[in-house]
Protein backbone atom coordinates (compact mmCIF):
# COMPACT_ATOMS: atom_id res chain seq x y z
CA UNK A 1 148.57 134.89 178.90
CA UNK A 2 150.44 137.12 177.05
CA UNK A 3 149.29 137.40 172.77
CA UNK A 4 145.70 136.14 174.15
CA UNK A 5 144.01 138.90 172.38
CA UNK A 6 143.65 140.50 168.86
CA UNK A 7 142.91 144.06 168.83
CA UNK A 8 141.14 146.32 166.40
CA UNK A 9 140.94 150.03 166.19
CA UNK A 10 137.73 151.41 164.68
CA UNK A 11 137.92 154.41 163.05
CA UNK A 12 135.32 156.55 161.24
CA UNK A 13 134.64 160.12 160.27
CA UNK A 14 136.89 162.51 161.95
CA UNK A 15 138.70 159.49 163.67
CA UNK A 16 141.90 158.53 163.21
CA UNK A 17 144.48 155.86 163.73
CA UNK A 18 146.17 157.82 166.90
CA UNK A 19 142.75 158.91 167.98
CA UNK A 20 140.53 155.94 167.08
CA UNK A 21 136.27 156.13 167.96
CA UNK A 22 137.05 152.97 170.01
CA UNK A 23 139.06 150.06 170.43
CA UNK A 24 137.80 146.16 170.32
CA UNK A 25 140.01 143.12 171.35
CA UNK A 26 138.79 139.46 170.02
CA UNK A 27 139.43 136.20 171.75
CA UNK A 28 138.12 133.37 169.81
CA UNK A 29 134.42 134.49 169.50
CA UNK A 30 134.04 137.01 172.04
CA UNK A 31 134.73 140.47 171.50
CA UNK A 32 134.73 143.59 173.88
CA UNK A 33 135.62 146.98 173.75
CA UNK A 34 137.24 149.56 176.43
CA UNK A 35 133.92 151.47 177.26
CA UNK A 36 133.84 155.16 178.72
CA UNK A 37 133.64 153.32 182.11
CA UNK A 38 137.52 152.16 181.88
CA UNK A 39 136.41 149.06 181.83
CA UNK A 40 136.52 146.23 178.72
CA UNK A 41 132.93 144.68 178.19
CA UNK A 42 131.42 142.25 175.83
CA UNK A 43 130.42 144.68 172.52
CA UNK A 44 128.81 143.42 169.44
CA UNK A 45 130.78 146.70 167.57
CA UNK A 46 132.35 144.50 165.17
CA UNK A 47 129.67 141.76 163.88
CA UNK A 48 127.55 145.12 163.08
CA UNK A 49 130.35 146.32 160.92
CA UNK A 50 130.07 143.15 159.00
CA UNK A 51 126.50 143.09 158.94
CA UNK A 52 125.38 146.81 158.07
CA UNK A 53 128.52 147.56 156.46
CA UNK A 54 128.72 150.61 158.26
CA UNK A 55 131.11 153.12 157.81
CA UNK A 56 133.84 152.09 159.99
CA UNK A 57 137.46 151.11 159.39
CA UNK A 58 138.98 148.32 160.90
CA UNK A 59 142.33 148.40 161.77
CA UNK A 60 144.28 145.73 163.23
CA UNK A 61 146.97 146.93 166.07
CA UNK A 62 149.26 146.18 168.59
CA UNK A 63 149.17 145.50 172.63
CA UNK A 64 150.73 148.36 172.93
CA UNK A 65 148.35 150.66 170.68
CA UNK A 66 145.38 149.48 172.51
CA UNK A 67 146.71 150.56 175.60
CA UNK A 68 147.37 153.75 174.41
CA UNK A 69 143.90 153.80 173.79
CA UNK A 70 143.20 152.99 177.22
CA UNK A 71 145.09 156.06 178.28
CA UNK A 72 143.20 158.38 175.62
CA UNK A 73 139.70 156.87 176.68
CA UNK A 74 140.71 158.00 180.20
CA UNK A 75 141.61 161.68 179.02
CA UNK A 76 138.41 161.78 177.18
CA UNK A 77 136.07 160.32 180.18
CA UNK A 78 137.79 162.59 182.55
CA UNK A 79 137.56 165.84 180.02
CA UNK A 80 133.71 164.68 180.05
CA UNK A 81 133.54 164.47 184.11
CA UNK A 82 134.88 168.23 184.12
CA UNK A 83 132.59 169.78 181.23
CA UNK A 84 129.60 168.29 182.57
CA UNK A 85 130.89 169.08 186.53
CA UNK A 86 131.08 165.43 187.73
């Protein structure tokens, strides 16, 4: 169902909007985030934020920006498979 999903781009430190440190989507309660694996999982990223206040940003985006994301997780994960010769 299209418009399911919220999605949230996390950025801290060196991060930034085009290049976030990860991405989470939110349906009702549960939240995941796309994981080095490719994959979206169940992540409790964003209740810590709230919690411990940590030093994260938390942008809402677009569909479309979180699959950009997906795109840049796979350049990173694959940039990590070739510096670490797997």
């Amino acid at each position: 169902m299209a418009g399911k999903y919220r999605y949230y781009a996390l950025i801290g430190g060196l991060d930034t909007l085009e290049n976030p440190y990860t991405v989470v989507r939110v349906d009702g309660d549960v939240e995941e985030s796309f994981k080095p694996t490719l994959e979206w999982s169940r992540t409790e990223l964003m209740r810590r934020i709230r919690w411990e206040r940590a030093d994260y940003e938390v942008v809402k985006i677009s569909e479309e920006d979180a699959k950009r994301f997906e795109k840049i997780q796979a350049r990173r994960t694959e940039e990590i498979r070739e510096r670490d010769g797997g």
